[in-house]
C-alpha atoms as a PDB file:
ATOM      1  CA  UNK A   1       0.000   0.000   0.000  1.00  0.00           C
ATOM      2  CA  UNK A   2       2.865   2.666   0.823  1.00  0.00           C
ATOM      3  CA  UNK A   3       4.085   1.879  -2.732  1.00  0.00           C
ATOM      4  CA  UNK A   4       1.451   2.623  -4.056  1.00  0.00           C
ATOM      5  CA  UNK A   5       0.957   6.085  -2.245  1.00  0.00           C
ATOM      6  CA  UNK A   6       4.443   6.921  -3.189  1.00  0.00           C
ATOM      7  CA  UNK A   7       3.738   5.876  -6.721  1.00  0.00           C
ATOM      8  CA  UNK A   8       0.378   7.315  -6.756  1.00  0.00           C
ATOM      9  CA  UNK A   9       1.384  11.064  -5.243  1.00  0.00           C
ATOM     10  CA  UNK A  10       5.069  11.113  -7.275  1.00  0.00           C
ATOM     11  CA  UNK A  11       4.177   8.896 -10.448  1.00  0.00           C
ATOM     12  CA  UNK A  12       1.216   9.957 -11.033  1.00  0.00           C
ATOM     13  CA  UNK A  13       0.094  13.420  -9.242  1.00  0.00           C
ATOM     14  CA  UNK A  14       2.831  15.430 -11.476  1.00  0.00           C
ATOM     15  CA  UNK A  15       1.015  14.622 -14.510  1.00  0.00           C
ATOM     16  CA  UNK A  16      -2.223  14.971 -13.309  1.00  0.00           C
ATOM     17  CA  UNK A  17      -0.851  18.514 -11.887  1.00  0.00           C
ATOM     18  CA  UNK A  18       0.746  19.515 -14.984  1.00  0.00           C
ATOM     19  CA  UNK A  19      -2.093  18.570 -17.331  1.00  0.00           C
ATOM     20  CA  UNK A  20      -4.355  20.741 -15.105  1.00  0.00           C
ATOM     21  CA  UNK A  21      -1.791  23.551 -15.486  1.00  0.00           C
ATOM     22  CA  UNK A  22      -1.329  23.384 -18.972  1.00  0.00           C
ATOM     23  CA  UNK A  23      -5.273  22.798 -20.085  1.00  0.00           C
ATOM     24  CA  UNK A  24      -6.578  24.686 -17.608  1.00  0.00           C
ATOM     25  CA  UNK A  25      -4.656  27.541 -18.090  1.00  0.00           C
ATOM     26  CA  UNK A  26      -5.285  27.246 -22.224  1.00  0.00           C
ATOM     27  CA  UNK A  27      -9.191  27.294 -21.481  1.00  0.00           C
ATOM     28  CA  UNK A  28      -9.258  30.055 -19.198  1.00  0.00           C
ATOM     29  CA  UNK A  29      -6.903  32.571 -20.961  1.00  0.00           C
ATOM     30  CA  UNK A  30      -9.473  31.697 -24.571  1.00  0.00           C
ATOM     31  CA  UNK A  31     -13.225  31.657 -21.860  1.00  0.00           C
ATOM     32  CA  UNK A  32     -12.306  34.458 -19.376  1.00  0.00           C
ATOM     33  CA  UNK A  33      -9.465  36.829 -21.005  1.00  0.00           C
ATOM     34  CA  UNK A  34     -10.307  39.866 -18.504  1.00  0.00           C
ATOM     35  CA  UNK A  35      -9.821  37.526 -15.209  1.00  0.00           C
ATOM     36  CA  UNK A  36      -5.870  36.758 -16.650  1.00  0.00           C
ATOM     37  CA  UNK A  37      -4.643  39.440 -14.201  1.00  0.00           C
ATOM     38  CA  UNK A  38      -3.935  39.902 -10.635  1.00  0.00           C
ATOM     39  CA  UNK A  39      -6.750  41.635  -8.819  1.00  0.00           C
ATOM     40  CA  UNK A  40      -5.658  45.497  -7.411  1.00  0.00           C
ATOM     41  CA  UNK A  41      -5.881  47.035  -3.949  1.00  0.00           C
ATOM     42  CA  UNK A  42      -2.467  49.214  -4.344  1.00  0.00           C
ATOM     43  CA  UNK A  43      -4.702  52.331  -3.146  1.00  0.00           C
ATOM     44  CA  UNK A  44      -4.583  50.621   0.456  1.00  0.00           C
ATOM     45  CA  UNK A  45      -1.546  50.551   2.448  1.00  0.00           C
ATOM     46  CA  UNK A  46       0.562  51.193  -0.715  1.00  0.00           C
ATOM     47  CA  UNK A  47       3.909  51.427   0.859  1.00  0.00           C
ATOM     48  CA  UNK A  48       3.650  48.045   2.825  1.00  0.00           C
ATOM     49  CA  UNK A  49       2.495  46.217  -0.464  1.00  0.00           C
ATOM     50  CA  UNK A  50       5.730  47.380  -2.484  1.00  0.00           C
ATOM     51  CA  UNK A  51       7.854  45.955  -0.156  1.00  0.00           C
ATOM     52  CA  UNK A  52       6.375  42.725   0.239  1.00  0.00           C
ATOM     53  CA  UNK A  53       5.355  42.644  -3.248  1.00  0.00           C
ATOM     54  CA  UNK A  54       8.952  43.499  -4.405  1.00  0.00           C
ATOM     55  CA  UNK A  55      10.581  40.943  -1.869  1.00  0.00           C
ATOM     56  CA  UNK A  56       7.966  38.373  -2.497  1.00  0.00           C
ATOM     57  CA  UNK A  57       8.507  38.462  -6.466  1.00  0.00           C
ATOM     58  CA  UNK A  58      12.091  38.595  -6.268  1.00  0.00           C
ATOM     59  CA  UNK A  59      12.706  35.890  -4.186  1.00  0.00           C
ATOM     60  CA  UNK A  60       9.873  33.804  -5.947  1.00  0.00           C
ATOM     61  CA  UNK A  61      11.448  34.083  -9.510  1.00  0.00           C
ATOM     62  CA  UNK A  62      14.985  33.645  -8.065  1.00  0.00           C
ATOM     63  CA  UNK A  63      13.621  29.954  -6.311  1.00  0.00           C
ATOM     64  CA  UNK A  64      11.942  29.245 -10.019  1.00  0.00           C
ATOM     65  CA  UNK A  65      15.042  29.906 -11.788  1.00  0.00           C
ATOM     66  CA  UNK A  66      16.963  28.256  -9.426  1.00  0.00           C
ATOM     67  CA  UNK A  67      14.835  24.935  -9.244  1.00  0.00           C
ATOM     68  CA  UNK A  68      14.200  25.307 -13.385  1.00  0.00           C
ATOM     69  CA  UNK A  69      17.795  25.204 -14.043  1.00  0.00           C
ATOM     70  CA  UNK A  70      19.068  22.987 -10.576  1.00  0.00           C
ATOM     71  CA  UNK A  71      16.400  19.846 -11.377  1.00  0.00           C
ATOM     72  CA  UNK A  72      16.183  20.002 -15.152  1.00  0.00           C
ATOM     73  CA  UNK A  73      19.744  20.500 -16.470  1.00  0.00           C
ATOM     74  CA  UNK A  74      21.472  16.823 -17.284  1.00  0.00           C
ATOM     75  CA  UNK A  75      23.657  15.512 -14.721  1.00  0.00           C
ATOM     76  CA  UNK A  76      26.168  15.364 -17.542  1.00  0.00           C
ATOM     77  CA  UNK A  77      26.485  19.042 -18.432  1.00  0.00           C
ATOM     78  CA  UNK A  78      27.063  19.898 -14.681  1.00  0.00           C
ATOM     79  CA  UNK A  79      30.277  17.416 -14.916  1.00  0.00           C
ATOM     80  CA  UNK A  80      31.050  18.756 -18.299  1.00  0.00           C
ATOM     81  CA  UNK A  81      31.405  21.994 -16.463  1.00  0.00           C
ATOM     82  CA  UNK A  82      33.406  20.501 -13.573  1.00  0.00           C
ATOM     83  CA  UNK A  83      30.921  21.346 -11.131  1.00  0.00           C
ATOM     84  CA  UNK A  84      30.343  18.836  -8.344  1.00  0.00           C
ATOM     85  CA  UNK A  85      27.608  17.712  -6.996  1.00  0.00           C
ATOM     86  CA  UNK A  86      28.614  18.655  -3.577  1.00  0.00           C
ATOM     87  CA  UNK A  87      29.144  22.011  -4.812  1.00  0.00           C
ATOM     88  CA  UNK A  88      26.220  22.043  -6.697  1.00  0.00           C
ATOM     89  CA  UNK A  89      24.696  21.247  -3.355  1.00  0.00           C
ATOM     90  CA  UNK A  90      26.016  23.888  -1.080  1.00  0.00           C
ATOM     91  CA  UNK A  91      24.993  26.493  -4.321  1.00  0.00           C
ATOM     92  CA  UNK A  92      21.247  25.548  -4.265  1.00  0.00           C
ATOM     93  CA  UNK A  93      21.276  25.734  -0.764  1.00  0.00           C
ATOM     94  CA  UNK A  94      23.194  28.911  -0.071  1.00  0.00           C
ATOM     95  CA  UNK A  95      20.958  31.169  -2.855  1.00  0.00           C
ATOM     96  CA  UNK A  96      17.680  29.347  -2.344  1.00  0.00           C
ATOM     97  CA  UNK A  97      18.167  30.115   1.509  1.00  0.00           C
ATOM     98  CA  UNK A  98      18.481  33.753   0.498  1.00  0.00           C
ATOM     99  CA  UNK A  99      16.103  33.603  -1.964  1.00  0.00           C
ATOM    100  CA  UNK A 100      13.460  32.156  -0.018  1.00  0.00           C
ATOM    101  CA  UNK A 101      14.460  34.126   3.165  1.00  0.00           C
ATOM    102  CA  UNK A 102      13.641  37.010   0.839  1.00  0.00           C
ATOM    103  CA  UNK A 103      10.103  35.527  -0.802  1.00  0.00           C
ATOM    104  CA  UNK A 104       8.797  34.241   2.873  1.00  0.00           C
ATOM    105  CA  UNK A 105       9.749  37.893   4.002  1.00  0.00           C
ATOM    106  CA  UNK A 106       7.686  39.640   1.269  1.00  0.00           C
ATOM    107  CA  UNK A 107       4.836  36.997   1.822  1.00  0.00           C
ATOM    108  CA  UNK A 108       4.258  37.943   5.468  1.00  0.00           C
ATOM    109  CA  UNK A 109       4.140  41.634   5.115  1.00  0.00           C
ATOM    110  CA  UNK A 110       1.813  40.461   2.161  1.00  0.00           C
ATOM    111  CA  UNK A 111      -0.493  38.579   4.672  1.00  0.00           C
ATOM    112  CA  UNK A 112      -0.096  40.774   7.509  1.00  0.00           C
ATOM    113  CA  UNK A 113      -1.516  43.167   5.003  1.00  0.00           C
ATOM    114  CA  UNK A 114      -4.347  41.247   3.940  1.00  0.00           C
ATOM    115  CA  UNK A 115      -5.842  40.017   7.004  1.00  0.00           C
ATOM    116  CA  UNK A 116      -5.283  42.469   9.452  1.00  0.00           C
ATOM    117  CA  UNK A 117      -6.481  45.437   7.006  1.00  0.00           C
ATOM    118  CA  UNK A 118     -10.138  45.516   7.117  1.00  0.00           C
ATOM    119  CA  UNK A 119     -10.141  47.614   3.662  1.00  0.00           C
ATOM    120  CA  UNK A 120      -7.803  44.771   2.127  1.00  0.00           C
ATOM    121  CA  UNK A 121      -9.837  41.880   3.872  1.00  0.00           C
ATOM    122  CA  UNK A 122     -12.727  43.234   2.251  1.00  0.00           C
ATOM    123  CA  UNK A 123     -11.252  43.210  -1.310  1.00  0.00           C
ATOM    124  CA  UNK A 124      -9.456  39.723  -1.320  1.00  0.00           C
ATOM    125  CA  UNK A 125     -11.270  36.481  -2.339  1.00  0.00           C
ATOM    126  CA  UNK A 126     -10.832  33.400  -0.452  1.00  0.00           C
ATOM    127  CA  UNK A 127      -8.864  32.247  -3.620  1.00  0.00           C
ATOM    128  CA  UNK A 128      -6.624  34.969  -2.777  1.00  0.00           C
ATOM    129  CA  UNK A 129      -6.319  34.201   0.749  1.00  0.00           C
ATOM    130  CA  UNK A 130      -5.474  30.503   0.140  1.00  0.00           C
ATOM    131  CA  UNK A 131      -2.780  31.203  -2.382  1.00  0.00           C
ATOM    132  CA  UNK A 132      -0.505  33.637  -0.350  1.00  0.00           C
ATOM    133  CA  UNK A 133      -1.158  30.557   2.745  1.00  0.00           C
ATOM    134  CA  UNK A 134      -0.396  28.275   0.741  1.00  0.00           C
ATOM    135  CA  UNK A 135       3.052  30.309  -0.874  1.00  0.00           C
ATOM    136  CA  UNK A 136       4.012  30.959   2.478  1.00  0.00           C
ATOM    137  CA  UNK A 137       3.653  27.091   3.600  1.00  0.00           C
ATOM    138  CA  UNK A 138       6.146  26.535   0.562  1.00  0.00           C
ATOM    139  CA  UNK A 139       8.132  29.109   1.008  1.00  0.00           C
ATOM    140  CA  UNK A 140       8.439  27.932   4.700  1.00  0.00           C
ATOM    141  CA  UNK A 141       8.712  23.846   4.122  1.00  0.00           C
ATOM    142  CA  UNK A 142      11.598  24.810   1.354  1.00  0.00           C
ATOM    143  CA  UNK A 143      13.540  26.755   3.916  1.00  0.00           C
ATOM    144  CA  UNK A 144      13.001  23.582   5.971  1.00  0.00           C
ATOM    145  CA  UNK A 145      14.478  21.625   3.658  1.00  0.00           C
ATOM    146  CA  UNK A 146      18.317  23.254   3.981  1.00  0.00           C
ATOM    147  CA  UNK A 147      19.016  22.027   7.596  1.00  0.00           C
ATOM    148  CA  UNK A 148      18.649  18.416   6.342  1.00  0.00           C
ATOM    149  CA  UNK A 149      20.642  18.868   2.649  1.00  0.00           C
ATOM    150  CA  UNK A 150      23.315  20.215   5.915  1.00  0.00           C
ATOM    151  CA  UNK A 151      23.397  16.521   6.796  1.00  0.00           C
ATOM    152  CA  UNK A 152      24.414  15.258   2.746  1.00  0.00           C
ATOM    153  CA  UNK A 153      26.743  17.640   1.543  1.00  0.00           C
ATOM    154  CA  UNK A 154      27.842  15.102  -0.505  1.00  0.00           C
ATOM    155  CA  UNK A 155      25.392  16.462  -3.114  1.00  0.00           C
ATOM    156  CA  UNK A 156      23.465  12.369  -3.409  1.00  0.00           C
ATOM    157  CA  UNK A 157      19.962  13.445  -2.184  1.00  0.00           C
ATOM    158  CA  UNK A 158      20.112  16.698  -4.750  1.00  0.00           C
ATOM    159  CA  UNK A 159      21.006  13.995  -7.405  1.00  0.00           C
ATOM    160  CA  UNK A 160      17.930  11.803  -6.586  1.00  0.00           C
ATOM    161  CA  UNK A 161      15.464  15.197  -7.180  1.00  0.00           C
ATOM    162  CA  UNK A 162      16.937  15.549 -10.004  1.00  0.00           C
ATOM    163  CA  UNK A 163      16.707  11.854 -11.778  1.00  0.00           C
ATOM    164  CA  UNK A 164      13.287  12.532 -10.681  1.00  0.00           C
ATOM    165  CA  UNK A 165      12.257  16.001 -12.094  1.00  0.00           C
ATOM    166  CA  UNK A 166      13.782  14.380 -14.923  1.00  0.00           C
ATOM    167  CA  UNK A 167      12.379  11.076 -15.138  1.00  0.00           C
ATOM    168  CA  UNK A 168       9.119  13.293 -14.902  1.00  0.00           C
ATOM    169  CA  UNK A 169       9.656  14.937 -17.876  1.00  0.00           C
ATOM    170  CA  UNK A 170      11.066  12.387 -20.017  1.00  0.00           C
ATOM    171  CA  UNK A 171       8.199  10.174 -19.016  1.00  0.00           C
ATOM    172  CA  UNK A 172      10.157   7.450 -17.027  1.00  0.00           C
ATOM    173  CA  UNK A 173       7.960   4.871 -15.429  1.00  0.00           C
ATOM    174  CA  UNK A 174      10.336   4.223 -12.477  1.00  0.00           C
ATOM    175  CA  UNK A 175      10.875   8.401 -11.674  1.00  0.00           C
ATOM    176  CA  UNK A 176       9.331   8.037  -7.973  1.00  0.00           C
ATOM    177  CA  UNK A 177      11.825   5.305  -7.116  1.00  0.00           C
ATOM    178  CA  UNK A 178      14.315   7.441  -7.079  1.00  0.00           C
ATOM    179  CA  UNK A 179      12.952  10.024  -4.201  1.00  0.00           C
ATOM    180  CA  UNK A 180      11.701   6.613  -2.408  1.00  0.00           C
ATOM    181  CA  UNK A 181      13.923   6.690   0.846  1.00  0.00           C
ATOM    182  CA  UNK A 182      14.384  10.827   0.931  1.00  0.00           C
ATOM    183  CA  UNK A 183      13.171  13.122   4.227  1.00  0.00           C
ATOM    184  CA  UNK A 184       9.764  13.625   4.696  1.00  0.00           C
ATOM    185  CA  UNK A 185       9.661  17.245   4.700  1.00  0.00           C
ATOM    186  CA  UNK A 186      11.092  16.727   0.977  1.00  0.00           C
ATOM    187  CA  UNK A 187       7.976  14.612  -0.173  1.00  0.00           C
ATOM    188  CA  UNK A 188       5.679  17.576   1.342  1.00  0.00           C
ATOM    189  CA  UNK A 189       7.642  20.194  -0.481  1.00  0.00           C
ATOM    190  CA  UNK A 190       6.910  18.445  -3.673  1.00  0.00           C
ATOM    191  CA  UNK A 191       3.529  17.448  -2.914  1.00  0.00           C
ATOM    192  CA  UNK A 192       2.399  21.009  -1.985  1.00  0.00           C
ATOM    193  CA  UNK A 193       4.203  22.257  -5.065  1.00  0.00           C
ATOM    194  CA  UNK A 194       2.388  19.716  -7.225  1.00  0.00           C
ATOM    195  CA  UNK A 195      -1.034  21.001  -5.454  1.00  0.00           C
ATOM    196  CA  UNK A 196      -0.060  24.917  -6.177  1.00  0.00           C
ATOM    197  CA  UNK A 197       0.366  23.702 -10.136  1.00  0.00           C
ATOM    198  CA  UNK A 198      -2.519  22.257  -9.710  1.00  0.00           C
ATOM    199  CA  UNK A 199      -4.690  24.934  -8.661  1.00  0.00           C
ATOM    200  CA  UNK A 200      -2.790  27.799 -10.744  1.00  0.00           C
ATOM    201  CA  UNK A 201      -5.350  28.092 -13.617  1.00  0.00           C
ATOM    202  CA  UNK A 202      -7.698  28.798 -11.459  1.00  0.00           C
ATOM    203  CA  UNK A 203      -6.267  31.569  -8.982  1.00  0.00           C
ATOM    204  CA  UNK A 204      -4.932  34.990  -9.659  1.00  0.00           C
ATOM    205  CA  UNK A 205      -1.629  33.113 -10.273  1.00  0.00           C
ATOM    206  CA  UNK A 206      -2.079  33.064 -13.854  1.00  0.00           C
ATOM    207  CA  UNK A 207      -0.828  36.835 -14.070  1.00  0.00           C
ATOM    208  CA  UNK A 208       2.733  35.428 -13.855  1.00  0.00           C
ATOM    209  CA  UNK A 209       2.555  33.640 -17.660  1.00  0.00           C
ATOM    210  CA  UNK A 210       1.570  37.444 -18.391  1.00  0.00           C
ATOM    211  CA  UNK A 211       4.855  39.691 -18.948  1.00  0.00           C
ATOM    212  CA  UNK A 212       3.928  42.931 -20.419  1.00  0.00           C
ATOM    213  CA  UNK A 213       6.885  43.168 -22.297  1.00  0.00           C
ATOM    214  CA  UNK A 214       4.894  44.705 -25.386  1.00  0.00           C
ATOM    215  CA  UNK A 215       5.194  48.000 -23.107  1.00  0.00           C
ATOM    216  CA  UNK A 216       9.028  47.926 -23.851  1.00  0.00           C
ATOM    217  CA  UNK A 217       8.579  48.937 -27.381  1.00  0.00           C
ATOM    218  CA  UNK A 218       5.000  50.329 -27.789  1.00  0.00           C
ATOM    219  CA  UNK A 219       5.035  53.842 -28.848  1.00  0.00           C
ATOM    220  CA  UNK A 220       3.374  55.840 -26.755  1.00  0.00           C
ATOM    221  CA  UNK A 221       0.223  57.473 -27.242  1.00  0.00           C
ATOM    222  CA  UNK A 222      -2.736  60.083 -26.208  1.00  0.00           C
ATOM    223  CA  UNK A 223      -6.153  59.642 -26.161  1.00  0.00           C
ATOM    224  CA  UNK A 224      -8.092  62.849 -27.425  1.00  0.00           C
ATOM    225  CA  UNK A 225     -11.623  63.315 -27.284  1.00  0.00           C
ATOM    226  CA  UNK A 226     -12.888  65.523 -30.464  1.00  0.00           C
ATOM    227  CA  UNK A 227     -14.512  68.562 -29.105  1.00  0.00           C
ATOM    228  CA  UNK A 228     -17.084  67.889 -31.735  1.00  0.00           C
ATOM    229  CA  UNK A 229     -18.173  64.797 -31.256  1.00  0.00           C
ATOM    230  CA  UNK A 230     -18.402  65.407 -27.298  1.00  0.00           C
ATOM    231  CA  UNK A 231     -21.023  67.814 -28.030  1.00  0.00           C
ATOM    232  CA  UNK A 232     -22.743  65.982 -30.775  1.00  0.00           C
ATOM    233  CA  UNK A 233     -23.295  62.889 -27.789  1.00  0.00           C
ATOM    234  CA  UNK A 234     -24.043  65.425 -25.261  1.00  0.00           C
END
């Protein structure tokens, strides 16, 4: 039966997750184009969201670059480069500690912001309550992780998430042996992780597969209301 679990929540959730992600995501950006954004209350305690906001974001797409590049680039290419996997080790967990010291940071203020503001209580959605939780569980359970990589600095248990994330992708039936025997607080990491993929194309996450780089070379322009017409309509 615990095989199965393991099987069922690292064999099978991640493409159940991912699917979700991808489809999902698809359907709402073509059935609901004006909900692809994140909703606004920057009138309200403006100075407290830019901090958390900028620390929160930071650290966030430092931990996705981090894990993107970390899980998914070929064990061979990081011994091409003569990096070891000890190294490779004490790297992942010397920036993601920063990184997420910097994301759980911004998260808090975010939260402290949201619940204890009556104005910004007011004008969240319990979708946007239970997302910031949730990052802030993840942000908290990853920082949890880095006192037990301390105890393998031999760079082995960052080699098993990585035949994993790998295995994942390259559709490997046997991926969620290799993360069998690792720490429990590793298995939750990924599980919630899975769960916030999951849920994504339905939350105000979807903003963040929105860049508005179009703004960097748009001309600018002026709207001008013909004197004319305003009196023809009025």
């Amino acid at each position: 039966m615990a095989d199965f679990m393991h099987h069922l929540l690292f064999g099978i959730y991640p493409y159940i997750a991912l699917a979700v992600l991808a489809v999902g995501s698809v359907i709402r950006y073509d059935r609901e184009p004006y909900s692809w954004r994140a909703g606004s209350s920057q009138l309200l305690r403006r100075k407290q969201l830019i901090v958390g906001s900028v620390l929160f974001h930071a650290g966030v797409l430092m931990i996705f670059a981090g894990h993107l590049v970390g899980l998914l680039t070929p064990i061979a290419i990081w011994d091409a480069l003569g990096v070891s996997h000890g190294a490779k080790q004490l790297l992942a967990m010397s920036a993601g500690g920063v990184a997420g010291c910097m994301a759980i940071a911004g998260a808090s203020l975010l939260i402290h912001r949201r619940f204890f503001d009556s104005r910004v209580r007011a004008a969240s959605s319990f979708s946007d309550n239970l997302v910031i939780l949730l990052l802030w569980t993840q942000l908290a359970l990853g920082l949890s992780t880095i006192p037990v990589s301390a105890q393998h600095l031999d760079g082995h248990e960052m080699v098993k998430f990585m035949a994993w994330a790998q295995g994942i992708f390259t559709f490997r039936a046997d991926a969620a042996a290799s993360i069998r025997d690792v720490a429990v607080v590793f298995k939750l990491h990924l599980m919630l992780g899975l769960t916030i993929l999951l849920i994504f194309p339905f939350t105000r996450l979807v903003h963040m597969l929105s860049m508005p780089v179009r703004y960097v070379w748009r001309s600018g322009y002026q709207v001008v209301r013909s004197r004319k017409l305003a009196a023809h309509h009025g």
